[in-house]
Protein backbone atom coordinates (compact mmCIF):
# COMPACT_ATOMS: atom_id res chain seq x y z
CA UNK A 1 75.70 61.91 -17.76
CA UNK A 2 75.12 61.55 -14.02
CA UNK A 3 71.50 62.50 -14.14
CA UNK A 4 71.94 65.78 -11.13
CA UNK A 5 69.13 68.00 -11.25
CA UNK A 6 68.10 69.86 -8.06
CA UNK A 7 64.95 70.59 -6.82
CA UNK A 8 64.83 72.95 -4.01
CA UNK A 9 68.20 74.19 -2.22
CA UNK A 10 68.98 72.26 1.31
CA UNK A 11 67.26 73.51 4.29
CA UNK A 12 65.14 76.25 2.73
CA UNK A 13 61.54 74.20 1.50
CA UNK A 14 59.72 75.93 -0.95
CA UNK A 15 56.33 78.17 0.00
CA UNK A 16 54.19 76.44 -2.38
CA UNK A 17 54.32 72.89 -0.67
CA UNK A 18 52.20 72.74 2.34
CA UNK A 19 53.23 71.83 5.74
CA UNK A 20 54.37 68.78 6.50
CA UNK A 21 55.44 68.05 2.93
CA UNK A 22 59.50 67.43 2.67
CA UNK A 23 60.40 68.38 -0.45
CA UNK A 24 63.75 66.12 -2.61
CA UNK A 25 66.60 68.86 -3.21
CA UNK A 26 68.82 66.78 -5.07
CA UNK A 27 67.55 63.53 -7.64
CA UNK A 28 70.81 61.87 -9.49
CA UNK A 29 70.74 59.10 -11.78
CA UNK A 30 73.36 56.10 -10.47
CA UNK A 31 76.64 55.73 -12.41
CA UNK A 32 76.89 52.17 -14.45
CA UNK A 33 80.57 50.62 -14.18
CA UNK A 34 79.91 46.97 -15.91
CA UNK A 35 77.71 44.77 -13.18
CA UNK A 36 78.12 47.70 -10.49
CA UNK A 37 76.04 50.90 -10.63
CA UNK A 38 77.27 53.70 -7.95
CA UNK A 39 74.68 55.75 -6.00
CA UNK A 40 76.39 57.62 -3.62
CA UNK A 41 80.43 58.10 -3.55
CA UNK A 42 82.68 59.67 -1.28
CA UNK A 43 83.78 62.14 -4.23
CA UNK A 44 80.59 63.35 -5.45
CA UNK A 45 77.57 63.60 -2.70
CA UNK A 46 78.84 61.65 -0.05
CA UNK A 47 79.93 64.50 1.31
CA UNK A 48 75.91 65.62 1.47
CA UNK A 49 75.14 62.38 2.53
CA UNK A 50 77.43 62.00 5.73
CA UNK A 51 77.59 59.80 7.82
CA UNK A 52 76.55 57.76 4.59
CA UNK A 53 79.70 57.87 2.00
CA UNK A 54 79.01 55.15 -0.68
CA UNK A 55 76.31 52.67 -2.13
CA UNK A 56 76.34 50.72 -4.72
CA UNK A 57 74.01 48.18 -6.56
CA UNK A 58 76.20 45.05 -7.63
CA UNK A 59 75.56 42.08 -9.40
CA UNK A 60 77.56 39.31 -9.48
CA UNK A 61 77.41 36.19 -11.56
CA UNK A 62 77.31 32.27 -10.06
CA UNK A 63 80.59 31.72 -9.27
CA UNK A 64 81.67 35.37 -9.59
CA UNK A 65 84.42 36.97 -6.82
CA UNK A 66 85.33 40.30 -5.88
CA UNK A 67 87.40 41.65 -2.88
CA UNK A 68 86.58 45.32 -1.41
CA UNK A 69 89.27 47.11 0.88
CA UNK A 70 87.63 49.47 3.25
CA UNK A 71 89.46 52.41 5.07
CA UNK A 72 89.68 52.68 8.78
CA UNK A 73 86.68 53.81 10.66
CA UNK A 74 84.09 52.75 8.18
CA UNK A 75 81.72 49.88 8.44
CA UNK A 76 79.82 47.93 5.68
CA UNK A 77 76.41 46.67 5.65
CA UNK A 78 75.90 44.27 2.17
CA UNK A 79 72.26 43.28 1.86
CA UNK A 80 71.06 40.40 -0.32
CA UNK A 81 68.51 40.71 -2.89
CA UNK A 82 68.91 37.58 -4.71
CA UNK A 83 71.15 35.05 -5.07
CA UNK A 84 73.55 33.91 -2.13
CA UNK A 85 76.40 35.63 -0.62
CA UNK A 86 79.32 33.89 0.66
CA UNK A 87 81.75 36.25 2.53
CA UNK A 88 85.00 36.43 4.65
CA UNK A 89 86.45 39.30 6.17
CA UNK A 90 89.98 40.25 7.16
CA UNK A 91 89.70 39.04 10.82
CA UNK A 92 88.74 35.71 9.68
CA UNK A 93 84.74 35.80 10.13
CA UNK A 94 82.74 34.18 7.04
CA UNK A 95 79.29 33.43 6.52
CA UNK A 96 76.55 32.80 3.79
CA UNK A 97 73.83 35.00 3.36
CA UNK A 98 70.50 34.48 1.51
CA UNK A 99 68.10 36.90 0.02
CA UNK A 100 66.52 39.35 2.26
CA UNK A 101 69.64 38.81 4.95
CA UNK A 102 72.02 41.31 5.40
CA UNK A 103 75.88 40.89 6.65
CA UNK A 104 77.61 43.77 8.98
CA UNK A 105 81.61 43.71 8.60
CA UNK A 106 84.18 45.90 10.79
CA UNK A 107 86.86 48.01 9.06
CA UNK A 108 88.80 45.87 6.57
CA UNK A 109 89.02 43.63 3.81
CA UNK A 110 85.90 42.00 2.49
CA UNK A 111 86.43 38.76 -0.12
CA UNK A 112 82.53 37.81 -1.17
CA UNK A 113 81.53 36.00 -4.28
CA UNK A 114 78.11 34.46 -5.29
CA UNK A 115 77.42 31.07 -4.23
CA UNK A 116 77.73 29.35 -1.23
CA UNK A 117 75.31 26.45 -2.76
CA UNK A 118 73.99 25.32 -6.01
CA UNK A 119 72.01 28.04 -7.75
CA UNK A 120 72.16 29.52 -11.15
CA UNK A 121 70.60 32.27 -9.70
CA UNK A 122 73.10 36.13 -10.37
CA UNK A 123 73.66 37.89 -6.67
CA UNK A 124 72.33 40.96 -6.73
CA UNK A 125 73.42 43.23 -3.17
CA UNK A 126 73.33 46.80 -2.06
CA UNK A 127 76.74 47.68 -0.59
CA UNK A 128 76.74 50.87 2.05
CA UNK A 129 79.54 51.68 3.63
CA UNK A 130 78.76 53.64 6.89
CA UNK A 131 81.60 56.82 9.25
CA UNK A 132 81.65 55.14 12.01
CA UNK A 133 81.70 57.04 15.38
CA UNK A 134 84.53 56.87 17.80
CA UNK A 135 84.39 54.55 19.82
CA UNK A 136 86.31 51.61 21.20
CA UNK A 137 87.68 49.26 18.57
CA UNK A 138 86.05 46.21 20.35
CA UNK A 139 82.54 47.74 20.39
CA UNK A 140 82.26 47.88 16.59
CA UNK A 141 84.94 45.07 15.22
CA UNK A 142 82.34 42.27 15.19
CA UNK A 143 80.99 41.17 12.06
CA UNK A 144 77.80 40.53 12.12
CA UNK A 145 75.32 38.10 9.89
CA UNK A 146 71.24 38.70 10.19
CA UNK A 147 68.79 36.07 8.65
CA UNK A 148 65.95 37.13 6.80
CA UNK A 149 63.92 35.67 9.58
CA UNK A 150 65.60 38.26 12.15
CA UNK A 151 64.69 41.43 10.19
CA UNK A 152 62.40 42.74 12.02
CA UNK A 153 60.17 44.97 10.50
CA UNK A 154 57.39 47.67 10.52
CA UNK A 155 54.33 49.01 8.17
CA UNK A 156 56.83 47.79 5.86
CA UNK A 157 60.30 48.69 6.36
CA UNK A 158 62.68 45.93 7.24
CA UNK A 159 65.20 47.65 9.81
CA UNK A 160 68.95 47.16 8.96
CA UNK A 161 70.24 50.04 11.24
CA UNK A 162 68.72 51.88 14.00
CA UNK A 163 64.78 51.66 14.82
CA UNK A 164 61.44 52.44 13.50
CA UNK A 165 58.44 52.28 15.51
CA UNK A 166 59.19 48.74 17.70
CA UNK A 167 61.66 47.13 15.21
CA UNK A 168 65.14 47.52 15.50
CA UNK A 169 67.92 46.48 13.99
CA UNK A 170 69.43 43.02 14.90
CA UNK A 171 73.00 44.52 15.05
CA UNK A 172 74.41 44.36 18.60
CA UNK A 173 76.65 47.72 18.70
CA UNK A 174 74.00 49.83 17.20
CA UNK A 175 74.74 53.33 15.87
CA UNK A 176 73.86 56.21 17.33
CA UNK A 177 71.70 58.64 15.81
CA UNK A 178 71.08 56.64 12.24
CA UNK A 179 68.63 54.76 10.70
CA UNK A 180 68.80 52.44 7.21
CA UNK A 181 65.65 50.73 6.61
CA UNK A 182 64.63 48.45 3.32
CA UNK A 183 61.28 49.02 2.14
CA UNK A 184 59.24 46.69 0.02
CA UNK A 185 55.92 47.91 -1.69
CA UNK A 186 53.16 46.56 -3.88
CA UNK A 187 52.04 48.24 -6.87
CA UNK A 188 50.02 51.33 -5.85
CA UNK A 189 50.74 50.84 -1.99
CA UNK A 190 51.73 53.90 0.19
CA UNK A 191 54.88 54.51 2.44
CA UNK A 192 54.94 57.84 4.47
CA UNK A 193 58.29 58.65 7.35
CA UNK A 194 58.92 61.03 9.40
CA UNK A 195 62.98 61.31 10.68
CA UNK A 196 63.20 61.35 13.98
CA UNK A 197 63.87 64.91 15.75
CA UNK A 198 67.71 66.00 14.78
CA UNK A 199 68.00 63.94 11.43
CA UNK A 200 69.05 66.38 9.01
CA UNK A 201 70.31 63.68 6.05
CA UNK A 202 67.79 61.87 4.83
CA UNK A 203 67.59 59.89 1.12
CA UNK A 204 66.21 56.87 -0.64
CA UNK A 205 67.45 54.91 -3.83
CA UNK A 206 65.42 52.62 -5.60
CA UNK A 207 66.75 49.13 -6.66
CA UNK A 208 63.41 47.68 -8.24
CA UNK A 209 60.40 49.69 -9.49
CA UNK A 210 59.67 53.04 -9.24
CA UNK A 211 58.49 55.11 -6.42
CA UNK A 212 55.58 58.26 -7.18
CA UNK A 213 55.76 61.36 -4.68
CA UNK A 214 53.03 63.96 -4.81
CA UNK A 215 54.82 67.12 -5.07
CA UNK A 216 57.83 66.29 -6.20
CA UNK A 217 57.29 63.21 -9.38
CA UNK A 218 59.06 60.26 -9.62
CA UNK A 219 62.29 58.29 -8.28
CA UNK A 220 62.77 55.99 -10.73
CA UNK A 221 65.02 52.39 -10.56
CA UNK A 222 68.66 53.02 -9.58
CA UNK A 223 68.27 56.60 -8.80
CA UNK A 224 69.19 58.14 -5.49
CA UNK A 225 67.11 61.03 -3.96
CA UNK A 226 68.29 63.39 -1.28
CA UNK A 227 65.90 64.72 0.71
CA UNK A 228 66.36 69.30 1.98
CA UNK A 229 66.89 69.32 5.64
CA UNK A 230 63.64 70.49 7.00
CA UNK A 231 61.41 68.50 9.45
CA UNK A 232 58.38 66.91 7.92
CA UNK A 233 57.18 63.75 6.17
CA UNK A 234 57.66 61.74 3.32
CA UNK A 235 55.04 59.94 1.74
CA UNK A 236 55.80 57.65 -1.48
CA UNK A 237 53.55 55.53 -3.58
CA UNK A 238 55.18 52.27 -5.64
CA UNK A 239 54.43 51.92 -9.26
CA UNK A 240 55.22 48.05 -9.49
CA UNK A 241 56.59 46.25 -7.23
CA UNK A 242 59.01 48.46 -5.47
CA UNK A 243 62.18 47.74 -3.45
CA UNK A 244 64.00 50.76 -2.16
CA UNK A 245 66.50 51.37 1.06
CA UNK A 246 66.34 55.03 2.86
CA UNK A 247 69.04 55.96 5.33
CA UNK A 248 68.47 59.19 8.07
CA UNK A 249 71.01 60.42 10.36
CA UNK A 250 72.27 63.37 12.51
């Protein structure tokens, strides 16, 4: 039912693969509940994951509202794939979001619903809650809205925490030690990354198309793959049009 199969164990990559190749350990199909399909929860590999405990997929229809209580010491990052979001948090801060733009919210209560003008069009979002470091309350209470003009980008991975190459992410209080990155691709194009030195957790889930890796098959739509703990690179090739989001961390 939840699609696990495992590939190679963590941290020990396989002799057969050559050098440089990092191998998936873990593929696992997401978990439908209605309009919400779960990809990584604190109860099942979250605790592989770490400092990443939950994503979800969501889609909400026009005019649709939902509320989402998070515990202490966690942020949440909500990027827009279609539709608009129109949020407010429990400090007060609201905002609208459109496609492509991504909202940052402290520790709290989140109320967000689709709308925030006329469109017909369902809100689709991918919701990742984030461990947050400690650190002083007032350096990571701020929520935070970013554009789709203000991603900034690179060889095509818009930057939603952390840095690759010259983009960074727009967030003020950055986190240390983690990147989250959404990548677009056109049929048959190529992505390749390489975690920085002392990432250790590093996976992708699809949201749109399917992605093609040489050694180890396919990542198909709403699947998450977790990547064994060796150093070396990734390299994916999209089979449609491809959306996907990879996180890495320490």
């Amino acid at each position: 039912m939840f699609g696990i199969s495992f590939s190679t164990a963590l941290g020990e990559p396989p002799t057969s693969v050559p050098v440089g190749s990092r191998r998936i350990a873990l593929l696992r199909s997401g978990r439908r509940h209605g309009g919400i399909t779960r990809l990584i929860t604190p109860w099942d590999i979250g605790e592989l994951t770490q400092p990443f405990v939950f994503l979800c997929c969501s889609e909400l229809a026009p005019g649709a509202k939902t509320v989402v209580g998070v515990q202490p010491g966690i942020g949440t990052l909500i990027l827009v794939l279609s539709g608009v979001l129109a949020f407010e948090e429990a400090l007060g801060n609201k905002g609208t979001v459109v496609a492509g733009g991504f909202v940052w919210t402290a520790p709290g209560e989140v109320a967000w619903h689709a709308g925030g003008r006329a469109t017909d069009e369902p809100l689709r979002t991918l919701q990742l809650w984030v461990e947050l470091p400690r650190m002083p309350a007032s350096s990571i209470a701020e929520s935070q809205c970013v554009a789709p003009h203000e991603v900034q980008e690179e060889r095509s991975a818009r930057v939603l925490l952390g840095q690759i190459g010259r983009a960074r992410s727009r967030i003020g209080h950055a986190l240390p030690d983690l990147d989250y990155f959404h990548v677009r691709l056109k049929d048959g194009q190529r992505w390749r990354y390489a975690a920085p030195d002392g990432h250790n957790v590093t996976w992708l889930a699809v949201d749109r198309g399917s992605l093609r890796l040489e050694e180890d098959g396919r990542v198909l739509r709403e699947q998450v793959a977790l990547f064994e703990r060796s150093r070396g690179v990734i390299e994916v090739q999209a089979e449609g049009e491809c959306s996907f989001v990879l996180g890495s961390a320490r």
